[in-house]
Structure formats: C-alpha cells, structure tokens
C-alpha atoms as a PDB file:
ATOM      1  CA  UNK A   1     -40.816  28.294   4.001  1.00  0.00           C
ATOM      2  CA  UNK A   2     -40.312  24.435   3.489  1.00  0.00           C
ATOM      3  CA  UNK A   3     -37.510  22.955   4.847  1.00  0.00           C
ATOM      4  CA  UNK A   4     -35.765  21.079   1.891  1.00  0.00           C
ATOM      5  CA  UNK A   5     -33.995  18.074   2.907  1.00  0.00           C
ATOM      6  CA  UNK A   6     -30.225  17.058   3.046  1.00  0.00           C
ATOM      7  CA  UNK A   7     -30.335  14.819   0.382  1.00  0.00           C
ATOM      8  CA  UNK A   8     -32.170  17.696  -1.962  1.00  0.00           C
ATOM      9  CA  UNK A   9     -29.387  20.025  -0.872  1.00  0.00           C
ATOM     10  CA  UNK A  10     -27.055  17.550  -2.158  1.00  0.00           C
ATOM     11  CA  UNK A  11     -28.490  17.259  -5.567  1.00  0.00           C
ATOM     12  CA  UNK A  12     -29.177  20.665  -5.653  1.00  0.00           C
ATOM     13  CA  UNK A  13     -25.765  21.851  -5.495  1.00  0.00           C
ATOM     14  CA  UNK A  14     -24.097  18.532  -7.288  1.00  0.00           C
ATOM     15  CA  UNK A  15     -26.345  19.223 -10.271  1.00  0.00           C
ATOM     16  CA  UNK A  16     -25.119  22.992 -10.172  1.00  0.00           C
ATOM     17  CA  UNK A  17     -21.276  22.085  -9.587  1.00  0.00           C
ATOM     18  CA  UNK A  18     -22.035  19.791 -12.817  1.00  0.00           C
ATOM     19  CA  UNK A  19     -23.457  22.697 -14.714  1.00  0.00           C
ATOM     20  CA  UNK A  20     -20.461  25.283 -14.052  1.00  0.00           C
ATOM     21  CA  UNK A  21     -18.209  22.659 -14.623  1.00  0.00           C
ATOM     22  CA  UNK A  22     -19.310  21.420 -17.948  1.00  0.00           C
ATOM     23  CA  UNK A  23     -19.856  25.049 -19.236  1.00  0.00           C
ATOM     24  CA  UNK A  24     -16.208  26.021 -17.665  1.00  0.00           C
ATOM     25  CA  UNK A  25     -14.869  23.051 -19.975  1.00  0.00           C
ATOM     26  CA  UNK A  26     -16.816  24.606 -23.143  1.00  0.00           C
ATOM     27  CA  UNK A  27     -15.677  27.934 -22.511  1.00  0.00           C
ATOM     28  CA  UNK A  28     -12.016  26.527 -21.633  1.00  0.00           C
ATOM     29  CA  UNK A  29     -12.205  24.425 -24.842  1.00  0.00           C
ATOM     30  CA  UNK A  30     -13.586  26.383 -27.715  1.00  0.00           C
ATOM     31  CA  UNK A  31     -12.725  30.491 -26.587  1.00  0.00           C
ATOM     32  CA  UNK A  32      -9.792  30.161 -24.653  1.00  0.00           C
ATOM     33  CA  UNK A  33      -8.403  27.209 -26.156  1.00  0.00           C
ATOM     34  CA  UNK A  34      -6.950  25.662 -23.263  1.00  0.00           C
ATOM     35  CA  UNK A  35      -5.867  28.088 -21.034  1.00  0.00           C
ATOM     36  CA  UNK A  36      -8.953  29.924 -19.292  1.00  0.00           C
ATOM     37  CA  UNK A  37      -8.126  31.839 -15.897  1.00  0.00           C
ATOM     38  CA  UNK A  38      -9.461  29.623 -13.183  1.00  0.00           C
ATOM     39  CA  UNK A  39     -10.315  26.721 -15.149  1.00  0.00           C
ATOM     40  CA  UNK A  40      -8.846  24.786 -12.530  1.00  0.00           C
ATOM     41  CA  UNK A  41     -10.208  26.422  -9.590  1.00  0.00           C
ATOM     42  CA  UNK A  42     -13.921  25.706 -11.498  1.00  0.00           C
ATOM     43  CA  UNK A  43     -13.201  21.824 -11.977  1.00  0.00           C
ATOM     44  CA  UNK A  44     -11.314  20.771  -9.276  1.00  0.00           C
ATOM     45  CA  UNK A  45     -13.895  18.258  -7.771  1.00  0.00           C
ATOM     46  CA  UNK A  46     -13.408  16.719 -11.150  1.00  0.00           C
ATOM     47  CA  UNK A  47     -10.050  16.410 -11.562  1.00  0.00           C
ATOM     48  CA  UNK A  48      -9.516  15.316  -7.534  1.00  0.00           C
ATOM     49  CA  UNK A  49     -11.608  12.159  -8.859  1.00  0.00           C
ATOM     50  CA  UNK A  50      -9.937  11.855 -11.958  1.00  0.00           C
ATOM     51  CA  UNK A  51      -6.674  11.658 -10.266  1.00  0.00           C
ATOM     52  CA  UNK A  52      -7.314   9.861  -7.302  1.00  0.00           C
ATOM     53  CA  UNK A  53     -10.271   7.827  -7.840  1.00  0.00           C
ATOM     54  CA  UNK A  54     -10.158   6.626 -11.873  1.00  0.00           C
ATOM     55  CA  UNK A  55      -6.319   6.974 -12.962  1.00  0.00           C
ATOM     56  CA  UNK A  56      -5.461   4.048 -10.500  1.00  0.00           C
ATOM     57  CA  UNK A  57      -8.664   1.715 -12.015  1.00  0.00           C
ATOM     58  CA  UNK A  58      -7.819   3.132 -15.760  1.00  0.00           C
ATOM     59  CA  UNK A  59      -4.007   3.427 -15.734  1.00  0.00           C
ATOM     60  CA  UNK A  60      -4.178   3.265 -19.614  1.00  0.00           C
ATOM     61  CA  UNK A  61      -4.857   6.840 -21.719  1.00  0.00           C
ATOM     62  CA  UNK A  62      -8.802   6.643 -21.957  1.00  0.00           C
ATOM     63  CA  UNK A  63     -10.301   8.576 -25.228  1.00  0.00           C
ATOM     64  CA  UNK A  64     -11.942  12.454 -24.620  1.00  0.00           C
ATOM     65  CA  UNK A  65     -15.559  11.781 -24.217  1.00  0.00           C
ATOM     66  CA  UNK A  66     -15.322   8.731 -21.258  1.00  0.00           C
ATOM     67  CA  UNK A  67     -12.670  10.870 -19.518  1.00  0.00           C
ATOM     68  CA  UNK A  68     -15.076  13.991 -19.859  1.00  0.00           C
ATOM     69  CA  UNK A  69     -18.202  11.543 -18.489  1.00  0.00           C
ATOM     70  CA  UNK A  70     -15.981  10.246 -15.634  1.00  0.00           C
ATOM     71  CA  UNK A  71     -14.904  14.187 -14.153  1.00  0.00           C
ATOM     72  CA  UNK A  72     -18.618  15.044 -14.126  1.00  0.00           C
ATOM     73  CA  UNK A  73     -19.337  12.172 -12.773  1.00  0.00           C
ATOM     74  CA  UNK A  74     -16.752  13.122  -9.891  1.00  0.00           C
ATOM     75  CA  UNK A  75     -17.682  17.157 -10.274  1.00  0.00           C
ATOM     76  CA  UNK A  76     -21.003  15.859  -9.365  1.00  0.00           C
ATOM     77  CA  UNK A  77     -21.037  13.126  -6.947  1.00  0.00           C
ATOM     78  CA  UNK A  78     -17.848  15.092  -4.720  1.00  0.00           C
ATOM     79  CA  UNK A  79     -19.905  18.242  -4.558  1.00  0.00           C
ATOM     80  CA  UNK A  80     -23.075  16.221  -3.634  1.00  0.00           C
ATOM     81  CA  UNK A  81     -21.179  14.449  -0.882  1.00  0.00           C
ATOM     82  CA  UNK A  82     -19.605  17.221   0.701  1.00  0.00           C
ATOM     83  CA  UNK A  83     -22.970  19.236   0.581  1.00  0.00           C
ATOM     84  CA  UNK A  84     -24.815  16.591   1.578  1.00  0.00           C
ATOM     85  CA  UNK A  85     -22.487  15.552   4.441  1.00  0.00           C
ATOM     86  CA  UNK A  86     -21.759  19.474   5.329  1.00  0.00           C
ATOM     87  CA  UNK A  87     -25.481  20.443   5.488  1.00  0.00           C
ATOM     88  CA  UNK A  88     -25.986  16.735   7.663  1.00  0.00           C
ATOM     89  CA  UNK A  89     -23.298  18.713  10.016  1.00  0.00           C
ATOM     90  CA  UNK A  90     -24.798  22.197  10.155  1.00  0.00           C
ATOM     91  CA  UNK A  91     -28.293  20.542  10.984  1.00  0.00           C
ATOM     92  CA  UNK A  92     -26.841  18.200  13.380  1.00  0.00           C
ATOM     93  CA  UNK A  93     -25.206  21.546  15.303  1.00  0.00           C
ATOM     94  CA  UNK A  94     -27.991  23.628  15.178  1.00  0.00           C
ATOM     95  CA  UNK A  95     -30.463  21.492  17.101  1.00  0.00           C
ATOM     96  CA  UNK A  96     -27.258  20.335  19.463  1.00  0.00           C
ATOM     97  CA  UNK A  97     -27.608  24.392  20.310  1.00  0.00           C
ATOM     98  CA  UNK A  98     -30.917  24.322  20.345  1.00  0.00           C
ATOM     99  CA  UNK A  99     -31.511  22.294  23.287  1.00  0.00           C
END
C-alpha cells in the first residue's frame, strides 16, 4: 500500500470537511429551515474563521453568498491545517519510536 503524503492527507480531508459542510448548510437551509440538530457541531471550522479570522477584516454585514464562500474557505483550509499539521505529528512520533 502507498504511503500518501501529508500534504494529500490534508486535502483529502479539507476537501471532505468542505463537502459535509456545504451539504450540512443545504440541508440546514432548505429542510430544516434554520434549525438542524448539530448544524453547528458540522460547521464549526467555518464559523471559528468567520468569527475570528474575517469579522475583524469585514466588520460591516457582508451579503449571503461572499459570507457562504469565506466559511468554506475556513471549513476547508482549518481542517486541512490541522490534518495536515496532526498527520506531520503522528509521522514525526512514529519514526521517533521507531528508532
């Protein structure tokens, strides 16, 4: 079996975070209308970078679709990260007990 690299783990499991969230926002949108059990739970990485990382650079109320671009942007690129930098780790600690 071929190792797959850190950086394909990352995208890998950014591109799938991306996926639940924007079908958790659909679902959340146009079945529950608004109120879905664990929408929150589903987009968090999302709304951590809308919060933190946008609202201070956009302090203004920004229209639906740019907002919606901006948390998959941060669904994706948090979930990447922390993959990318958690598998980085796991690797790194499996050859330290290796040797």
């Amino acid at each position: 079996m071929k190792k797959f690299s850190s950086m394909a783990v990352a995208l890998i499991l950014g591109s799938v975070a991306l996926l639940v969230g924007l079908l958790a926002f659909f679902i959340n949108w146009n079945v529950y209308g608004g109120g879905m059990p664990g929408y929150n739970a589903l987009l968090l990485p999302g709304n951590m970078s809308l919060v933190y990382v946008w609202h201070p650079i956009f302090t203004e109320e920004i229209d639906f679709w740019p907002k919606l671009a901006l948390q998959s942007f941060g669904q994706f690129g948090i979930v990447a990260l922390a993959s990318g930098v958690g598998t980085k780790l796991i690797r790194w600690a499996l050859q330290l007990r290796a040797q």
